[in-house]
Protein backbone atom coordinates (compact mmCIF):
# COMPACT_ATOMS: atom_id res chain seq x y z
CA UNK A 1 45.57 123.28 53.20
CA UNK A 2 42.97 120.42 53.30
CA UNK A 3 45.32 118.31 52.10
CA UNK A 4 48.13 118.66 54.45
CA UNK A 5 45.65 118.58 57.40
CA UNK A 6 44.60 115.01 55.47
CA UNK A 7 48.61 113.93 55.53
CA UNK A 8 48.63 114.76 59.45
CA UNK A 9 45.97 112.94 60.15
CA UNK A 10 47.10 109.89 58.33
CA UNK A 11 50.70 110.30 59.59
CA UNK A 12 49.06 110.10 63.01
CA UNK A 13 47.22 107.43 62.72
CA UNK A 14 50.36 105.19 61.68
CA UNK A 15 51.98 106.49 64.31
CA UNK A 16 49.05 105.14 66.65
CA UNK A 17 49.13 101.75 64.57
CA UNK A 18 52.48 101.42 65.55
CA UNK A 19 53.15 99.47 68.19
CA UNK A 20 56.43 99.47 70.82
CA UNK A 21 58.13 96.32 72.29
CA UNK A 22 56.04 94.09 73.96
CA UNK A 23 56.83 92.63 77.39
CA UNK A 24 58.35 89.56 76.64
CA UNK A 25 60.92 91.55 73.88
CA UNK A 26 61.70 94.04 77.04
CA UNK A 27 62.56 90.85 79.39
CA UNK A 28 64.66 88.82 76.52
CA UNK A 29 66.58 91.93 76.23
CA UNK A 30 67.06 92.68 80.59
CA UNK A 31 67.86 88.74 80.49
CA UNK A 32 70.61 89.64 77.91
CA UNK A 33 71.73 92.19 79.73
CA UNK A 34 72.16 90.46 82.97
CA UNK A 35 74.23 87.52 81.58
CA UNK A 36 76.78 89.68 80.07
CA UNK A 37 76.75 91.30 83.10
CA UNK A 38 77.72 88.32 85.31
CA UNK A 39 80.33 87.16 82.82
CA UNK A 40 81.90 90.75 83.45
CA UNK A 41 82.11 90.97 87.17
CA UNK A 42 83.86 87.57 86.85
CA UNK A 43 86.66 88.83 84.40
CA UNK A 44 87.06 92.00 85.91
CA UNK A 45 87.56 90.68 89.73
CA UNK A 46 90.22 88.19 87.90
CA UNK A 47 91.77 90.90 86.40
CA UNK A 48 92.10 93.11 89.59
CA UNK A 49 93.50 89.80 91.40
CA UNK A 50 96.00 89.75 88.97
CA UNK A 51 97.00 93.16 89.01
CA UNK A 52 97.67 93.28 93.01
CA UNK A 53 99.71 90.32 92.48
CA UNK A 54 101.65 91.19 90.03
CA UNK A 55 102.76 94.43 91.85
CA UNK A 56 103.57 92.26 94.74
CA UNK A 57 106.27 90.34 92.24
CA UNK A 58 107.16 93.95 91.41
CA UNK A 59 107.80 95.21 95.26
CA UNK A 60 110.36 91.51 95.55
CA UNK A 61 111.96 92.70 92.47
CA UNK A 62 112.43 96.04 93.89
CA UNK A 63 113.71 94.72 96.60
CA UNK A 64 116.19 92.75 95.21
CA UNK A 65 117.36 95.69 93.05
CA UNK A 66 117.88 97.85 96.49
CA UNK A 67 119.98 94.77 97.75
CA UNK A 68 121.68 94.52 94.67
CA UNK A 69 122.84 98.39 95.34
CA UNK A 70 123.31 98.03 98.41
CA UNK A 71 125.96 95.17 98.03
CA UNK A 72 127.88 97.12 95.78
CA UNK A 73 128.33 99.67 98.03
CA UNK A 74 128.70 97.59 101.12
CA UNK A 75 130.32 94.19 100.68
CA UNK A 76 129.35 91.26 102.44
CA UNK A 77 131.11 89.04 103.54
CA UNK A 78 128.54 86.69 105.43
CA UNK A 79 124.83 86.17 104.83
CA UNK A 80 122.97 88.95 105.45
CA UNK A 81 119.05 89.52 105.92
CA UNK A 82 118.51 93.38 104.67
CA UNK A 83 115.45 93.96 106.44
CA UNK A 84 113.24 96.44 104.66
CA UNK A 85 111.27 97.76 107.19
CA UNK A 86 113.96 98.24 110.40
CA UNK A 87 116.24 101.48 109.71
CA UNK A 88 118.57 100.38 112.49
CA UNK A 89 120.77 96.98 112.21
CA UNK A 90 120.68 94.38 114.68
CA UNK A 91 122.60 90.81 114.94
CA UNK A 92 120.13 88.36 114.77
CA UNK A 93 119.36 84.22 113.94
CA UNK A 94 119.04 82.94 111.15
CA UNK A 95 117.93 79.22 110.35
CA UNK A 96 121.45 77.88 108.95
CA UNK A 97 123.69 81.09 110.06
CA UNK A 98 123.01 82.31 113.54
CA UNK A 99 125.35 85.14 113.48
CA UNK A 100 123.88 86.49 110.38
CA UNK A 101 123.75 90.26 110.92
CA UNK A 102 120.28 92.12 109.82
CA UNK A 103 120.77 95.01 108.01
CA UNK A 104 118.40 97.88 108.11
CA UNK A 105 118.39 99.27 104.82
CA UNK A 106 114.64 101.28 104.78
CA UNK A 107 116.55 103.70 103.37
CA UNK A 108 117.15 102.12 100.00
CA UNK A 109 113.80 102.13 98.66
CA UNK A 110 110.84 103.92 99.35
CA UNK A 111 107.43 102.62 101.47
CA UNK A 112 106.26 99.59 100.18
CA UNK A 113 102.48 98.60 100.76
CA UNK A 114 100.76 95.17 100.11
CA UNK A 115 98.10 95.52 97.64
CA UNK A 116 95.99 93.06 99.23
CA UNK A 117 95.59 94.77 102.29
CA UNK A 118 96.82 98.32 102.02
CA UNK A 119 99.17 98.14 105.40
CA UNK A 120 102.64 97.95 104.95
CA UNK A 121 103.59 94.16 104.36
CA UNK A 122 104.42 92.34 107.83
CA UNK A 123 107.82 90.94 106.53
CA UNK A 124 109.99 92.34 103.97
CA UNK A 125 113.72 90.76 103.88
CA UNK A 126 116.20 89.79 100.99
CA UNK A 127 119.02 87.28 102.80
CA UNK A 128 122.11 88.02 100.79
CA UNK A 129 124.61 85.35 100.53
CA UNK A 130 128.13 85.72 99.31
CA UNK A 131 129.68 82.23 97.34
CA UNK A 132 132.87 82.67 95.38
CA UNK A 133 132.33 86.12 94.39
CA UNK A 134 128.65 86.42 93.41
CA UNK A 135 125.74 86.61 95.80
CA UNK A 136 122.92 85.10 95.38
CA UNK A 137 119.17 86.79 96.92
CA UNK A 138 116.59 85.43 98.52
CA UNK A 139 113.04 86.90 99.39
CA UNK A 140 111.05 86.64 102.18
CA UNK A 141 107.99 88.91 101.15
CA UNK A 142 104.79 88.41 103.07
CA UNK A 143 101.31 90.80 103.17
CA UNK A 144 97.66 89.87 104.35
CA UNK A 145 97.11 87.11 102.04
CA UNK A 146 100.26 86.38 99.61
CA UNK A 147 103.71 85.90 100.39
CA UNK A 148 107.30 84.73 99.00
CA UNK A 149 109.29 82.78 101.26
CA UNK A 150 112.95 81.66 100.40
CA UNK A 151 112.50 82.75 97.11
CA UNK A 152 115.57 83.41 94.74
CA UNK A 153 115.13 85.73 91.84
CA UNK A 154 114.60 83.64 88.97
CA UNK A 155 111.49 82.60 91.20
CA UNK A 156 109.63 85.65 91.54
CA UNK A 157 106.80 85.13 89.29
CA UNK A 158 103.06 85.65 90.75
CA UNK A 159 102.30 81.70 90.08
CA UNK A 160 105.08 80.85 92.92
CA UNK A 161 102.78 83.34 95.43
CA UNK A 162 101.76 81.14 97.94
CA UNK A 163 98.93 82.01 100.57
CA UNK A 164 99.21 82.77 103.89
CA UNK A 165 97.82 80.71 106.55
């Protein structure tokens, strides 16, 4: 019994030999801590840029999709804005056709919301053009700080974003 008490005692006393991390180990490894850190808030808000614009390229893509239906089911036979956000149609001007009609077609895809801001986006139109049997799109996509203007739809790639004023 002596003898365990002995191996205790001298366990113990290592034990109080011992000694933790000192002060400058605990602030090398803080430091550490904080650079990674700062590297990761950088990547991360890069990432999350990214992301919100590449679901605005996804919402012009949509759109052209819903014009895309649309004309098949409705020819046209003169450029024509489809206006996203109107559910009624209207005649309207146009830069180089001002008896362009504007086509409410709200119906043909569901709410769309800019990811910057999180209100629906203050323009959303796709100006159809007929030319020798095809039609060609063009976007007009703006939210709080991104938009496509006059965009066909080879173009719609988040690099041709371009800010808003």
């Amino acid at each position: 019994m002596l003898e365990k008490m002995k191996m205790i005692w001298q366990d113990a006393k290592q034990l109080k030999d011992e000694r933790g991390l000192t002060l400058v180990e605990l602030l090398v490894v803080v430091v550490i801590l904080g650079i990674i850190a700062a590297i990761a808030v950088v990547a991360i808000g890069g990432i999350i840029e990214n992301s919100k614009k590449d679901a605005m390229v996804a919402d012009a893509k949509q759109m052209v999709s819903a014009a895309k239906l649309y004309t098949a089911s409705n020819p046209v036979d003169k450029a024509t804005v489809l206006d996203y956000k109107a559910t009624t149609n209207t005649a309207a001007t146009t830069g180089d056709n001002p008896q362009a009609a504007v086509v409410g077609t709200k119906s043909y895809i569901s709410d769309m919301k800019d990811p910057f801001g999180g209100a629906d986006y203050t323009t959303a139109t796709v100006k159809v053009t007929p030319s020798s049997g095809n039609y060609t799109y063009q976007v007009n996509l703006a939210g709080t700080e991104f938009k496509f203007v006059d965009k066909a739809t080879d173009a719609l790639k988040k690099d041709s974003l371009a800010e808003v004023n």
